[in-house]
N, C-alpha and C. Protein backbone atom coordinates (compact mmCIF):
# COMPACT_ATOMS: atom_id res chain seq x y z
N UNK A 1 121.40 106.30 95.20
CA UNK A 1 121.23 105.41 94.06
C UNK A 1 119.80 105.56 93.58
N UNK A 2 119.48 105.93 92.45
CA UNK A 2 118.35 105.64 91.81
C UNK A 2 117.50 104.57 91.44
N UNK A 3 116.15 104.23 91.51
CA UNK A 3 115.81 102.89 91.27
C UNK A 3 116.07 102.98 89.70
N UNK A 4 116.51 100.81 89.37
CA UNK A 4 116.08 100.92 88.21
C UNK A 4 114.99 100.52 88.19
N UNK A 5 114.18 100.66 86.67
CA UNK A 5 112.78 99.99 86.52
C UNK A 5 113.06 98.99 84.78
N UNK A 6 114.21 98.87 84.64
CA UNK A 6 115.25 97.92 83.30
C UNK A 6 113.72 96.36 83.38
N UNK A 7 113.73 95.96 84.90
CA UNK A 7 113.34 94.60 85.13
C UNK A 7 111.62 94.75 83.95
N UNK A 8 110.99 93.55 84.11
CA UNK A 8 109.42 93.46 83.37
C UNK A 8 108.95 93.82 84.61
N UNK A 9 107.83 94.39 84.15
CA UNK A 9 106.88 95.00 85.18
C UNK A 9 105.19 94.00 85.52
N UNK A 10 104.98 93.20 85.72
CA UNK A 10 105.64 92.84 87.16
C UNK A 10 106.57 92.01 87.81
N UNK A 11 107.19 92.03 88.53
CA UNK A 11 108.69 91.43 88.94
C UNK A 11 108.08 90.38 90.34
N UNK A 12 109.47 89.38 89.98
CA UNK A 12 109.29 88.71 91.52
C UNK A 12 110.56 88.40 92.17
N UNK A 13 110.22 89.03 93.46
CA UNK A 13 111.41 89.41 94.41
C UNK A 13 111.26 88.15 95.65
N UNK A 14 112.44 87.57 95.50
CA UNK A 14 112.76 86.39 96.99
C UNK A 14 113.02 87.55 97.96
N UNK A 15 111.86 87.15 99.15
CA UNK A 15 111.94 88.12 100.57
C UNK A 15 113.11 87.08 101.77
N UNK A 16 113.87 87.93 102.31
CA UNK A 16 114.67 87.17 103.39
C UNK A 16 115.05 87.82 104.35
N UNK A 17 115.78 87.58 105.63
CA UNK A 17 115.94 88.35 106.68
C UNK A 17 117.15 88.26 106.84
N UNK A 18 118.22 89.54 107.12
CA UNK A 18 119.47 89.28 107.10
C UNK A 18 119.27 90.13 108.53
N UNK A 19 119.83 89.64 109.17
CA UNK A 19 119.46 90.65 110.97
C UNK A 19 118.73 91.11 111.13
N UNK A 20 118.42 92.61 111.73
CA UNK A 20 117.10 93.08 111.85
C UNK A 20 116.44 93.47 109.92
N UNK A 21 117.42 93.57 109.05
CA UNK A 21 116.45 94.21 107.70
C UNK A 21 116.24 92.93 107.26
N UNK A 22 114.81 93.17 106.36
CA UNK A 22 114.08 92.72 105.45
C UNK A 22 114.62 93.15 104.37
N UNK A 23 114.85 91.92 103.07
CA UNK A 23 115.75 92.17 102.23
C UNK A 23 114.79 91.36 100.61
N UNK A 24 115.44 91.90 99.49
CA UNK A 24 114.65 91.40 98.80
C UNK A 24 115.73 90.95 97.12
N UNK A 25 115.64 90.65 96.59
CA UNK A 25 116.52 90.19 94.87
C UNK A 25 115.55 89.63 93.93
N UNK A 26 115.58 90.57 92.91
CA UNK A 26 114.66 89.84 91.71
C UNK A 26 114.77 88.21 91.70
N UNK A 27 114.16 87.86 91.23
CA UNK A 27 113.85 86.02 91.36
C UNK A 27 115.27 86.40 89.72
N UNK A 28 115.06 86.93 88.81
CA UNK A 28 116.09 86.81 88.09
C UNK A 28 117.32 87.05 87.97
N UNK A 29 117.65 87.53 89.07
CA UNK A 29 119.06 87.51 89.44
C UNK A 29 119.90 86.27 90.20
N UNK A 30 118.57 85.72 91.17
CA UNK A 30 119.32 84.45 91.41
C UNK A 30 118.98 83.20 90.15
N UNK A 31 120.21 82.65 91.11
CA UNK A 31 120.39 81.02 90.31
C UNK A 31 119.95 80.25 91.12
N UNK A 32 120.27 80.09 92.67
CA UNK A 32 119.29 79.38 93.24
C UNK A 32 119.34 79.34 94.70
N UNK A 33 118.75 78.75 95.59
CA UNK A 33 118.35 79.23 97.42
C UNK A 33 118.99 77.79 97.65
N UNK A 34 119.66 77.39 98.42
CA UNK A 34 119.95 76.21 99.08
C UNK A 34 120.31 76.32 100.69
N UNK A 35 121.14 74.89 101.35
CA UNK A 35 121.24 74.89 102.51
C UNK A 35 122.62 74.79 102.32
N UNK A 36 123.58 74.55 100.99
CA UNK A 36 124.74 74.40 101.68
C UNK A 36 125.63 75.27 101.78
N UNK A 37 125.74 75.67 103.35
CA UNK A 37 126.73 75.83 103.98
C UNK A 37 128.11 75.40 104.59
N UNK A 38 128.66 74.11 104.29
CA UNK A 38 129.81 73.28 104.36
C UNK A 38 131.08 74.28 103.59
N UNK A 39 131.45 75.49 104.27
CA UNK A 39 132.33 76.06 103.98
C UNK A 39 134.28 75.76 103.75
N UNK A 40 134.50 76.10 102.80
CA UNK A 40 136.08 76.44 103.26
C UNK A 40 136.72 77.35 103.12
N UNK A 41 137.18 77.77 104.35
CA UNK A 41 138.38 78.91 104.44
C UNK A 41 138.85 79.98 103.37
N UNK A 42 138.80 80.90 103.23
CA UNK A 42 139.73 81.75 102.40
C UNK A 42 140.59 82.40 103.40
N UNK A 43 141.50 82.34 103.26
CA UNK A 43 142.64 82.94 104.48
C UNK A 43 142.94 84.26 103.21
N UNK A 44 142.91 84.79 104.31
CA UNK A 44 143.19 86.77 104.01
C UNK A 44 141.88 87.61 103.08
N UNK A 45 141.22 86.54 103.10
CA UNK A 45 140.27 87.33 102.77
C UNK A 45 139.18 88.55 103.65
N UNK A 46 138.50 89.59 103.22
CA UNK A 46 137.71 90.15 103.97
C UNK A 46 137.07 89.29 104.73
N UNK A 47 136.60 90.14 105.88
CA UNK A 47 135.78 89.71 107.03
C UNK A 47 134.33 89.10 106.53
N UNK A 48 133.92 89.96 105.40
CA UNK A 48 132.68 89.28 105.27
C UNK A 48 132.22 87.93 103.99
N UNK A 49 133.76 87.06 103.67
CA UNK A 49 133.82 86.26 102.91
C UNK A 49 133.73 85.36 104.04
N UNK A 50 132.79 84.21 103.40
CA UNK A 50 132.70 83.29 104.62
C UNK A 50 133.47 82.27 104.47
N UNK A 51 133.73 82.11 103.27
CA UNK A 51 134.48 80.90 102.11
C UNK A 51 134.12 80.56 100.66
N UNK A 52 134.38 79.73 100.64
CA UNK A 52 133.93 79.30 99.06
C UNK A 52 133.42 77.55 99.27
N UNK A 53 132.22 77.54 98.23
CA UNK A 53 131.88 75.86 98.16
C UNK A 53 131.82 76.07 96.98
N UNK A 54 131.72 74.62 96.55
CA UNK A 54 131.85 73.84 95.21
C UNK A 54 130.37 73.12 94.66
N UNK A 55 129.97 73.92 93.87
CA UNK A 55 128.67 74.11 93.72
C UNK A 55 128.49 72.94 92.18
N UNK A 56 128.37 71.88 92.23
CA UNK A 56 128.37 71.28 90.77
C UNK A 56 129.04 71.36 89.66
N UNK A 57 130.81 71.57 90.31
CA UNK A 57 132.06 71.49 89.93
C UNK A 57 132.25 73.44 89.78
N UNK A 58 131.45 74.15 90.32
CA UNK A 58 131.34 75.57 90.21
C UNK A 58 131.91 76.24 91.65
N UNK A 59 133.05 76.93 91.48
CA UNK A 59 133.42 77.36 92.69
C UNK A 59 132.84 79.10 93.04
N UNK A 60 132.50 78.73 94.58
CA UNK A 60 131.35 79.92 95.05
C UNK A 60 132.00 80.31 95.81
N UNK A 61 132.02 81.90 95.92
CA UNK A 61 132.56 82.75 96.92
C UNK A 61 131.46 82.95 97.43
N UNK A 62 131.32 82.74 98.96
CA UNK A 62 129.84 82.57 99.64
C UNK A 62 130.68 83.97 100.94
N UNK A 63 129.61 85.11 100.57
CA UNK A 63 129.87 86.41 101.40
C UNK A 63 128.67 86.42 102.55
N UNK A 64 128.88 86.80 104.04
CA UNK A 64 128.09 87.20 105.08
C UNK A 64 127.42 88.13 104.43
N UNK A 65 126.38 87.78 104.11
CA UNK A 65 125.21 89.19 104.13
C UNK A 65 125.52 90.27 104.92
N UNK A 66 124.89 89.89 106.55
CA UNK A 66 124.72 90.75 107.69
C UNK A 66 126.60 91.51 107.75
N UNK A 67 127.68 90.81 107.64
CA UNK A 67 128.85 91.48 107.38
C UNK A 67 128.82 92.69 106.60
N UNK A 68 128.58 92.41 105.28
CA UNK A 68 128.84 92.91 104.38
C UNK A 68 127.75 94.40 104.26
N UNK A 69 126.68 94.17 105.41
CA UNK A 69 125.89 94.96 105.25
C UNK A 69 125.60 95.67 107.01
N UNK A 70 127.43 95.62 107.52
CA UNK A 70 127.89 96.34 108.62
C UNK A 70 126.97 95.71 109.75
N UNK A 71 126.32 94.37 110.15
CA UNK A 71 125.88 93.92 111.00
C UNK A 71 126.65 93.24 111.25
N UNK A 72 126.36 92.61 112.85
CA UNK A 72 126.94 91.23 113.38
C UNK A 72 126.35 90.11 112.62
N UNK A 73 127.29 88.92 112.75
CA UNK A 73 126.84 87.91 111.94
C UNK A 73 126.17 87.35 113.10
N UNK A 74 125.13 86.50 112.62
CA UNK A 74 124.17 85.65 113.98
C UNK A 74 124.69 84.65 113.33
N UNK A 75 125.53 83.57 112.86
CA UNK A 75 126.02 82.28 112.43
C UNK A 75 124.71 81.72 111.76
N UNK A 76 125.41 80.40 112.08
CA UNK A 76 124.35 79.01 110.90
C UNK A 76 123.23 78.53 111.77
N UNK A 77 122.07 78.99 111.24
CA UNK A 77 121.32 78.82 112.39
C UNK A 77 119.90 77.26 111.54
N UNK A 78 119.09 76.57 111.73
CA UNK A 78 118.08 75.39 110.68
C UNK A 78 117.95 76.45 109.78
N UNK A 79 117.57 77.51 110.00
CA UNK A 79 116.90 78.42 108.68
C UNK A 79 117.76 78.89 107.99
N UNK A 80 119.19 79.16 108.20
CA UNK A 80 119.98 79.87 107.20
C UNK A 80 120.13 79.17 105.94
N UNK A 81 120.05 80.44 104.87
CA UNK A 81 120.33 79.38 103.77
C UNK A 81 121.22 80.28 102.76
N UNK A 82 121.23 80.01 101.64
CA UNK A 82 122.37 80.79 100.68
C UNK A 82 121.97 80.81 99.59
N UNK A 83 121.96 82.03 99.22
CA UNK A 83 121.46 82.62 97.91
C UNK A 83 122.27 82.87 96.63
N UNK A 84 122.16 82.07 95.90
CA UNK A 84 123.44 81.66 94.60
C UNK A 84 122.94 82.56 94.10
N UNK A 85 123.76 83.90 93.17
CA UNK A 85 122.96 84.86 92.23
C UNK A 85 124.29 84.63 91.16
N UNK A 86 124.21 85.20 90.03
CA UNK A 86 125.37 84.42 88.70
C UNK A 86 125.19 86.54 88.62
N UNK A 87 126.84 86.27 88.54
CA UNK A 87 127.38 88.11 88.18
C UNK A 87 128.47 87.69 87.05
N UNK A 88 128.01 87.91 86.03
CA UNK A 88 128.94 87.59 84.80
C UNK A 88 129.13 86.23 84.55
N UNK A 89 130.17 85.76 84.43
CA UNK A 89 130.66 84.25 84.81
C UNK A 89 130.90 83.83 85.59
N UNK A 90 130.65 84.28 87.05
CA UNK A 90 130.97 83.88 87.95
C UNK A 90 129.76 83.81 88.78
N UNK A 91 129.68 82.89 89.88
CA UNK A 91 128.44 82.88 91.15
C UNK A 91 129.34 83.71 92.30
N UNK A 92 128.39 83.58 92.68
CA UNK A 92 128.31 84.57 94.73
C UNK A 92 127.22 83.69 95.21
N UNK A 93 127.55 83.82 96.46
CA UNK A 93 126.29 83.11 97.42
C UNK A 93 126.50 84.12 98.59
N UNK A 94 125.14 84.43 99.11
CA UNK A 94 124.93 85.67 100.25
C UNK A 94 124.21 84.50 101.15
N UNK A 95 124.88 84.77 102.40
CA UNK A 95 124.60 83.95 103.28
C UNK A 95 122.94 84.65 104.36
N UNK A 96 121.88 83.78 104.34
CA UNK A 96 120.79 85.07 104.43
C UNK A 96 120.29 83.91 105.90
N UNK A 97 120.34 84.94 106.67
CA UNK A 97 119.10 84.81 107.98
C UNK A 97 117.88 83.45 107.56
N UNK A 98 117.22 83.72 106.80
CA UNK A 98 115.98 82.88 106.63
C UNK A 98 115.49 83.61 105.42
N UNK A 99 114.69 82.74 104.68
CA UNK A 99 114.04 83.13 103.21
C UNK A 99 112.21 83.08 103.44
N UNK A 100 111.83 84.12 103.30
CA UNK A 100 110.56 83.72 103.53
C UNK A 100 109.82 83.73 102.66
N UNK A 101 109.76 83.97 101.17
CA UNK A 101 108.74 83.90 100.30
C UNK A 101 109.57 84.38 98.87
N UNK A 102 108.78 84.02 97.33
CA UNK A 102 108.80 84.81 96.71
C UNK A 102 107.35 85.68 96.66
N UNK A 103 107.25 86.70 96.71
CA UNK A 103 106.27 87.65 96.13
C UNK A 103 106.25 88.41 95.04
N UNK A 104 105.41 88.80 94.03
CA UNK A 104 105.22 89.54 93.17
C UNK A 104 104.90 91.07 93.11
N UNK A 105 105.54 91.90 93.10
CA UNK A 105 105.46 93.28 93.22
C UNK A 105 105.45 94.15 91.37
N UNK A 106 104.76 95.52 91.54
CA UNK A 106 104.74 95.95 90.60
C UNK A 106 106.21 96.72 90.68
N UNK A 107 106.86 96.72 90.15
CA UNK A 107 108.23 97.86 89.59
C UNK A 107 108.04 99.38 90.02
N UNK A 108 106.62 99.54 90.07
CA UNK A 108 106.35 101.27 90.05
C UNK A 108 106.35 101.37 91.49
N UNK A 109 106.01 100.49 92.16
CA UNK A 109 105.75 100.77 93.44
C UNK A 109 106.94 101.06 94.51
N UNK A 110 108.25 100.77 93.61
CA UNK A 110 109.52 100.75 94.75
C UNK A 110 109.91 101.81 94.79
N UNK A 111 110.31 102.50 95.77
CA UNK A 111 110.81 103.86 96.85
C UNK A 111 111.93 104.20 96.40
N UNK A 112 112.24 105.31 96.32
CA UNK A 112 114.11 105.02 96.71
C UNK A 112 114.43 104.58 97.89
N UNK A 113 115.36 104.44 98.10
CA UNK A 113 116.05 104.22 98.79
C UNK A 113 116.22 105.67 99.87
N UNK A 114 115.84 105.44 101.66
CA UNK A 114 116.07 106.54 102.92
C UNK A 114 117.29 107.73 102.68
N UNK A 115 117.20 108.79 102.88
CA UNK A 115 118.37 109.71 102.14
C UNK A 115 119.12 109.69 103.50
N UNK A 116 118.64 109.25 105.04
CA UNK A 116 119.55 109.15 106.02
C UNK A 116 120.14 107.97 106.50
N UNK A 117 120.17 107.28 105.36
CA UNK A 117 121.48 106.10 105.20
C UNK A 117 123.05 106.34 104.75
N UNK A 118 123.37 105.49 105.92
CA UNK A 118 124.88 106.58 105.33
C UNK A 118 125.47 105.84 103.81
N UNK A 119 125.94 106.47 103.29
CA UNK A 119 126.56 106.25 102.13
C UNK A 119 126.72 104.77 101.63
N UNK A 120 127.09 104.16 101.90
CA UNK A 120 127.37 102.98 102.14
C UNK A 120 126.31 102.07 102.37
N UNK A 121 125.77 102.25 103.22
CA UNK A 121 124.61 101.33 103.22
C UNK A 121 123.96 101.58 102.41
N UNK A 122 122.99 102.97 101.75
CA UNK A 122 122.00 103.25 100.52
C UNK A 122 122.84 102.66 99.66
N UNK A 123 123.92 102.84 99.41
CA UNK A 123 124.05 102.36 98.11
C UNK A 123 124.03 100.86 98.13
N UNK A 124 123.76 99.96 98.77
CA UNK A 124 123.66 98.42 99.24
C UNK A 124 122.10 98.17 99.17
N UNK A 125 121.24 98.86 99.06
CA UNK A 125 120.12 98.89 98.49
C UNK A 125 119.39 99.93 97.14
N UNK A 126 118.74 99.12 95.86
CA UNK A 126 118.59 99.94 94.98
C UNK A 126 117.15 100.46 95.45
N UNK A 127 116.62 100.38 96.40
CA UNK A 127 115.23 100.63 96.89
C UNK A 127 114.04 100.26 97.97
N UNK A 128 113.00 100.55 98.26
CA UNK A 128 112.37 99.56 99.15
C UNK A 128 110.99 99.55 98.26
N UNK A 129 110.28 98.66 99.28
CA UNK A 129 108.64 98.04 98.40
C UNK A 129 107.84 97.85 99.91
N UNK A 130 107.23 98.48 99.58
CA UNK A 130 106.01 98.03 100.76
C UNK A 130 105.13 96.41 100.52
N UNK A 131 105.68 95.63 101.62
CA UNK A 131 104.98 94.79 101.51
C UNK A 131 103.95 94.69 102.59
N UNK A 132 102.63 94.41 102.76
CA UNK A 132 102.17 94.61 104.44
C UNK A 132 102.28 95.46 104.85
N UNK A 133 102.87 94.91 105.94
CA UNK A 133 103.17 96.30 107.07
C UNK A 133 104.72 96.03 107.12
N UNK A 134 105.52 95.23 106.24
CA UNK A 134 106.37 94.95 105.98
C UNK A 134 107.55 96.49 104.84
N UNK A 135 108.28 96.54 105.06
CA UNK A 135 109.16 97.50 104.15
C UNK A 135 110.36 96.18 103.68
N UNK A 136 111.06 96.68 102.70
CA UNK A 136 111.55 95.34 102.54
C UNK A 136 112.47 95.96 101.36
N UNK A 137 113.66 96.02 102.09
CA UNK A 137 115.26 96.16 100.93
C UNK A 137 115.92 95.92 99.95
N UNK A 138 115.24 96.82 99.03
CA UNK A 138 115.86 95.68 97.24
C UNK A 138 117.17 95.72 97.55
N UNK A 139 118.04 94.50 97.33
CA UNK A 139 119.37 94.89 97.66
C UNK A 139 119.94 95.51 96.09
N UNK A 140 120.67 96.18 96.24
CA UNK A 140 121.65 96.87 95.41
C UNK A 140 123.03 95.33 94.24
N UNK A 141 122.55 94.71 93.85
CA UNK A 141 123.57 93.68 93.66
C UNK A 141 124.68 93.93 92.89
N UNK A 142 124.43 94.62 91.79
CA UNK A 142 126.13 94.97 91.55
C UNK A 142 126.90 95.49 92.79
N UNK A 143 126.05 96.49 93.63
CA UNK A 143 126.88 97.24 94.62
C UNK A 143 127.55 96.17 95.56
N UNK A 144 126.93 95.24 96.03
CA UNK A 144 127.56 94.50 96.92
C UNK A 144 128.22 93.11 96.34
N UNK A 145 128.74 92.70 94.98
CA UNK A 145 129.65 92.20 94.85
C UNK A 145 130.79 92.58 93.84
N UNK A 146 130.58 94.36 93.52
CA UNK A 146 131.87 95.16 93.05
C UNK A 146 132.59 95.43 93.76
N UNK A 147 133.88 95.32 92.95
CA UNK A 147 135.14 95.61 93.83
C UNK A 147 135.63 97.03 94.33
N UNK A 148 134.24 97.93 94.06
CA UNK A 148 134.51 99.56 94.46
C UNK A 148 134.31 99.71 95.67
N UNK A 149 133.45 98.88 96.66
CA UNK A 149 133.38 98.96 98.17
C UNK A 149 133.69 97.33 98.56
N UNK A 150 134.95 96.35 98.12
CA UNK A 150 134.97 95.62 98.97
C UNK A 150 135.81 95.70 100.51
N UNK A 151 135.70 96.90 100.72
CA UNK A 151 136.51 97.01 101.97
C UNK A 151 135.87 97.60 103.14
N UNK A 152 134.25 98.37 103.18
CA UNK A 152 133.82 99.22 103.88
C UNK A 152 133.60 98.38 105.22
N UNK A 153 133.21 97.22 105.50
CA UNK A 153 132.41 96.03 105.72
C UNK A 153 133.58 95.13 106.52
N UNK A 154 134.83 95.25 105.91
CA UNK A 154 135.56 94.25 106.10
C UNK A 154 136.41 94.63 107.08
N UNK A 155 136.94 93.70 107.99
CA UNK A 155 137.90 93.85 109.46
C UNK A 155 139.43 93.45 108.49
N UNK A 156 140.16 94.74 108.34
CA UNK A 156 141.68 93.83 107.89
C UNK A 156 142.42 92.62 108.50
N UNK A 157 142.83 91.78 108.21
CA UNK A 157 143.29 90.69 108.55
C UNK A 157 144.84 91.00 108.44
N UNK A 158 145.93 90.30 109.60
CA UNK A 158 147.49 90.79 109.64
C UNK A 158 148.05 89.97 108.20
């Protein structure tokens, strides 16, 4: 996947931890960071749908990050929280490890994306950014809530 550079230059990216990666989303893609997690059920859905909540009469398909991005899930832990991002008319919420900052990065500075990621995963990131001594995963967001890989991730259900 190629970076884009579409965003204003300079951009600000919410940093978070989804298992071991450092992960990152333009501040303009989300709608907003919260705590609720008070899930319900989707029966037959993929493995990495956690459920859906009801977001201010707005219904949210709230997806496992770490699932969806071929890790074990570590559950609901004080720090987990959920990241509302708006894809058309509709919300998603990515269920994230812990949120640790927004930071401001220049656009020019992001990487592609490792060429020894397998398929699947690079394309789940549009890039990285050096933060620190920190590296840190633009996630890919069309990629991970189009319906062209909702299955890579997912355990079939009978």
């Amino acid at each position: 996947m190629t970076v884009a550079h579409a965003a204003v230059d300079p951009a600000q990216i919410a940093v978070f931890h989804v298992g071991r990666y450092v992960c990152g989303l333009l501040i303009s893609s989300i709608q907003e960071i919260n705590k609720n997690l008070v899930l319900t059920p989707v029966h037959e859905a993929p493995a990495f749908v956690r459920g859906i909540i009801n977001l201010r009469g707005n219904i949210v398909t709230v997806i496992d990050l770490s699932r969806k991005l071929g890790l074990e899930s570590t559950g609901i832990q004080p720090s987990t929280r959920n990241v509302i991002v708006r894809h058309d008319r509709e919300m998603v919420g990515f269920v994230v490890d812990a949120v640790d900052d927004i930071v401001e990065i220049e656009m020019s500075t992001i990487l592609p994306t490792p060429s020894h990621l397998t398929k699947e995963l690079g394309d789940a990131f549009q890039g990285v950014v050096q933060l620190g001594n920190e590296l840190v995963a633009l996630l890919e967001l069309e990629y991970l809530i189009s319906d062209h890989n909702a299955n890579w991730a997912a355990t079939p259900t009978p």
